[in-house]
C-alpha atoms as a PDB file:
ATOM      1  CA  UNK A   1     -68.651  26.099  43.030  1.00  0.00           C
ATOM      2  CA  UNK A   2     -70.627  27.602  40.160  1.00  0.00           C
ATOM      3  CA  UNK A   3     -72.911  29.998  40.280  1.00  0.00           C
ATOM      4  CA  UNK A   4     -74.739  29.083  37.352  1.00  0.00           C
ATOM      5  CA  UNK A   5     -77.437  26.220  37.243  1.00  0.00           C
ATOM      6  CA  UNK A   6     -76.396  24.593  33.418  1.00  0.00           C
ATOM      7  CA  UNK A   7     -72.831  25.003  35.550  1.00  0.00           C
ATOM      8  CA  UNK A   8     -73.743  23.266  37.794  1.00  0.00           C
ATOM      9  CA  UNK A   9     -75.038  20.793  36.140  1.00  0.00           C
ATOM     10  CA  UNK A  10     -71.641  20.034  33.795  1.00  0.00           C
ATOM     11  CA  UNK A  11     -70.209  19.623  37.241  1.00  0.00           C
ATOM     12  CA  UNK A  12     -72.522  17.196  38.260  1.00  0.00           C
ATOM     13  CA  UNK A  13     -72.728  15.607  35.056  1.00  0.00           C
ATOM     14  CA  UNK A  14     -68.725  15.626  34.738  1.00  0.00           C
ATOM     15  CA  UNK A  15     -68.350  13.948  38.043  1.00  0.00           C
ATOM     16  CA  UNK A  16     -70.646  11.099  37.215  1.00  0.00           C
ATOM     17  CA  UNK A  17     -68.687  10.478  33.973  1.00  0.00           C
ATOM     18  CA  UNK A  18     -65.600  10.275  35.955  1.00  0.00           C
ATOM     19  CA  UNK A  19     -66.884   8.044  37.610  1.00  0.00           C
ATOM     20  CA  UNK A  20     -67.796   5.792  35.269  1.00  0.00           C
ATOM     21  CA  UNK A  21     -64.357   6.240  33.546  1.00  0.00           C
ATOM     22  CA  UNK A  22     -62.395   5.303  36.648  1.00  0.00           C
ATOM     23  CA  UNK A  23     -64.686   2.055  37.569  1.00  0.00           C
ATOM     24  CA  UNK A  24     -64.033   1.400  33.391  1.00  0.00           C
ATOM     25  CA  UNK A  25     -60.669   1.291  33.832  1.00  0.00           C
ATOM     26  CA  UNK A  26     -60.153  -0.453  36.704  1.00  0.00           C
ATOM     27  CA  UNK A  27     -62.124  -3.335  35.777  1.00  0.00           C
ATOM     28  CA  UNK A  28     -59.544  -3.028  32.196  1.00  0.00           C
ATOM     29  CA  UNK A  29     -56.691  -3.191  34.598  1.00  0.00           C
ATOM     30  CA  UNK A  30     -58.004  -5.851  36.701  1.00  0.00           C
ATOM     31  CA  UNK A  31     -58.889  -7.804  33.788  1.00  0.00           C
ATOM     32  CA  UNK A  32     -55.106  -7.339  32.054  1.00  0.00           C
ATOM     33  CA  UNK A  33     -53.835  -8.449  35.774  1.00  0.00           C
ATOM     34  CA  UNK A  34     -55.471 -11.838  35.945  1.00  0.00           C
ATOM     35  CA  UNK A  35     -54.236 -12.513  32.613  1.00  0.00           C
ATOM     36  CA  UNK A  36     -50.315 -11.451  33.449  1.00  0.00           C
ATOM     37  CA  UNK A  37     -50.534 -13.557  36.805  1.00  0.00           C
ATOM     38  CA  UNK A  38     -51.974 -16.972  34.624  1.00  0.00           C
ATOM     39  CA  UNK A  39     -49.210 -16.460  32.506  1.00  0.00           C
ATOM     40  CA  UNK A  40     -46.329 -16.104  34.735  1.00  0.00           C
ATOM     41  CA  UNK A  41     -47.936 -19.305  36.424  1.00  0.00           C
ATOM     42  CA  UNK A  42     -47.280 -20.732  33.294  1.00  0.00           C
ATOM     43  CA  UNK A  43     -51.342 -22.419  32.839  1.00  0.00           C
ATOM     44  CA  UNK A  44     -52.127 -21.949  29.641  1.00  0.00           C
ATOM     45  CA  UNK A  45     -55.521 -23.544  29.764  1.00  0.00           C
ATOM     46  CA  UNK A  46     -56.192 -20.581  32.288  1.00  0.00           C
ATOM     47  CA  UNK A  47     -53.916 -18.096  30.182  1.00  0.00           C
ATOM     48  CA  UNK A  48     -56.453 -18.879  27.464  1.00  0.00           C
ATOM     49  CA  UNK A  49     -59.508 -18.157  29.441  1.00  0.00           C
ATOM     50  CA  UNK A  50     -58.646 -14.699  30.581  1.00  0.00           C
ATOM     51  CA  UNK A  51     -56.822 -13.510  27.829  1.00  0.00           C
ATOM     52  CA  UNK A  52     -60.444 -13.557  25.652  1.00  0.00           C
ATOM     53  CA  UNK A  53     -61.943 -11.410  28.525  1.00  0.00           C
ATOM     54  CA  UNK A  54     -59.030  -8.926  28.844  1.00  0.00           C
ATOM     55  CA  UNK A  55     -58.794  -8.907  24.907  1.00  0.00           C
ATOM     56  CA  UNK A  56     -62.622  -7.907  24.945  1.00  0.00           C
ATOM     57  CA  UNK A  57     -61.954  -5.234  27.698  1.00  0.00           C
ATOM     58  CA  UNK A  58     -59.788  -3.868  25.958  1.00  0.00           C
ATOM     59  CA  UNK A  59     -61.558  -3.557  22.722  1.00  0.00           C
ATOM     60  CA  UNK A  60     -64.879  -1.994  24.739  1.00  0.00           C
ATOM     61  CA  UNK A  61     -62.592   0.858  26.346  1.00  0.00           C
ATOM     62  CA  UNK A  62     -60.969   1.667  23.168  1.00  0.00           C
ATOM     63  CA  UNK A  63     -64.749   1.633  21.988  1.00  0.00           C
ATOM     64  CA  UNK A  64     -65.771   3.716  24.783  1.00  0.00           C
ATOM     65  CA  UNK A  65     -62.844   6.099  24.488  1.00  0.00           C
ATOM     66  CA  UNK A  66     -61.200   5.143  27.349  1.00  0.00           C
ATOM     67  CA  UNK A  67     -57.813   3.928  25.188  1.00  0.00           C
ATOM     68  CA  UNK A  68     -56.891   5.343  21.809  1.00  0.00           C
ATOM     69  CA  UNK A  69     -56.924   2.240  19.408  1.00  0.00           C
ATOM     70  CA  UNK A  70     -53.322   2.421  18.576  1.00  0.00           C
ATOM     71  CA  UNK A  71     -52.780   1.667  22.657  1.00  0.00           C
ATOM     72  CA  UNK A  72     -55.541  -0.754  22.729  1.00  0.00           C
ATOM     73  CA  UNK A  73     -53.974  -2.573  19.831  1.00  0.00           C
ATOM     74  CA  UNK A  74     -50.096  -2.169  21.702  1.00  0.00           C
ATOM     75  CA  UNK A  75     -51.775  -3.662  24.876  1.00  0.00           C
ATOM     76  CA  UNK A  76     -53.670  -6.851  22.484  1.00  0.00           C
ATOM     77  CA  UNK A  77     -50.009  -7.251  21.435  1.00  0.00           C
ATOM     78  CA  UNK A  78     -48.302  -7.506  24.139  1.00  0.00           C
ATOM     79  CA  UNK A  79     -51.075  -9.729  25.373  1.00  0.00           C
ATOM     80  CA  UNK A  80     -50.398 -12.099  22.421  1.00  0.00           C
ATOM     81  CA  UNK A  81     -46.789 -12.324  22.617  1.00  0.00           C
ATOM     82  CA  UNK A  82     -47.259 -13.138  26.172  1.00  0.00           C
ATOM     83  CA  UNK A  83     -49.599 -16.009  25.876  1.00  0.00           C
ATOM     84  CA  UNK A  84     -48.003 -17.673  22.795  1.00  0.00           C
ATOM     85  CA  UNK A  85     -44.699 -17.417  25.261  1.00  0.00           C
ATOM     86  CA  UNK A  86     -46.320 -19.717  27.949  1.00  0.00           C
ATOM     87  CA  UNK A  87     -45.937 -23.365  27.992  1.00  0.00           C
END
């Protein structure tokens, strides 16, 4: 533990951001998930839905930082070729 009070308060500060980052992600993740599992049901009215929220997850982490662009675009890819693939 630092000694230090502006030390200190980097730790502090640097925990909270983690925080953040992780919950970020996870809701990314979970957002990417639903999308995969309407897919692979094959309900593309559904497929539809979630792939504009994961697309717009995606874009705010790579906004945030969370994803470089050149991933965030890879993942909107894949996302594409995936929904245009379901029936």
């Amino acid at each position: 533990m630092p000694n230090i009070k502006s030390a200190k308060k980097r730790v502090l500060l640097a925990e909270a951001r983690n925080a953040r980052n992780k919950a970020s992600k996870s809701a990314l993740k979970t957002a990417i998930k639903k999308f995969e599992a309407a897919a692979a049901e094959g309900n593309r009215t559904e497929a539809e839905g979630t792939y504009k929220v994961a697309v717009k997850a995606i874009d705010k982490a790579a906004a945030k930082g969370l994803l470089h662009k050149n991933n965030a675009a890879h993942k909107k890819s894949a996302l594409t070729l995936k929904l245009n693939n379901v029936d």
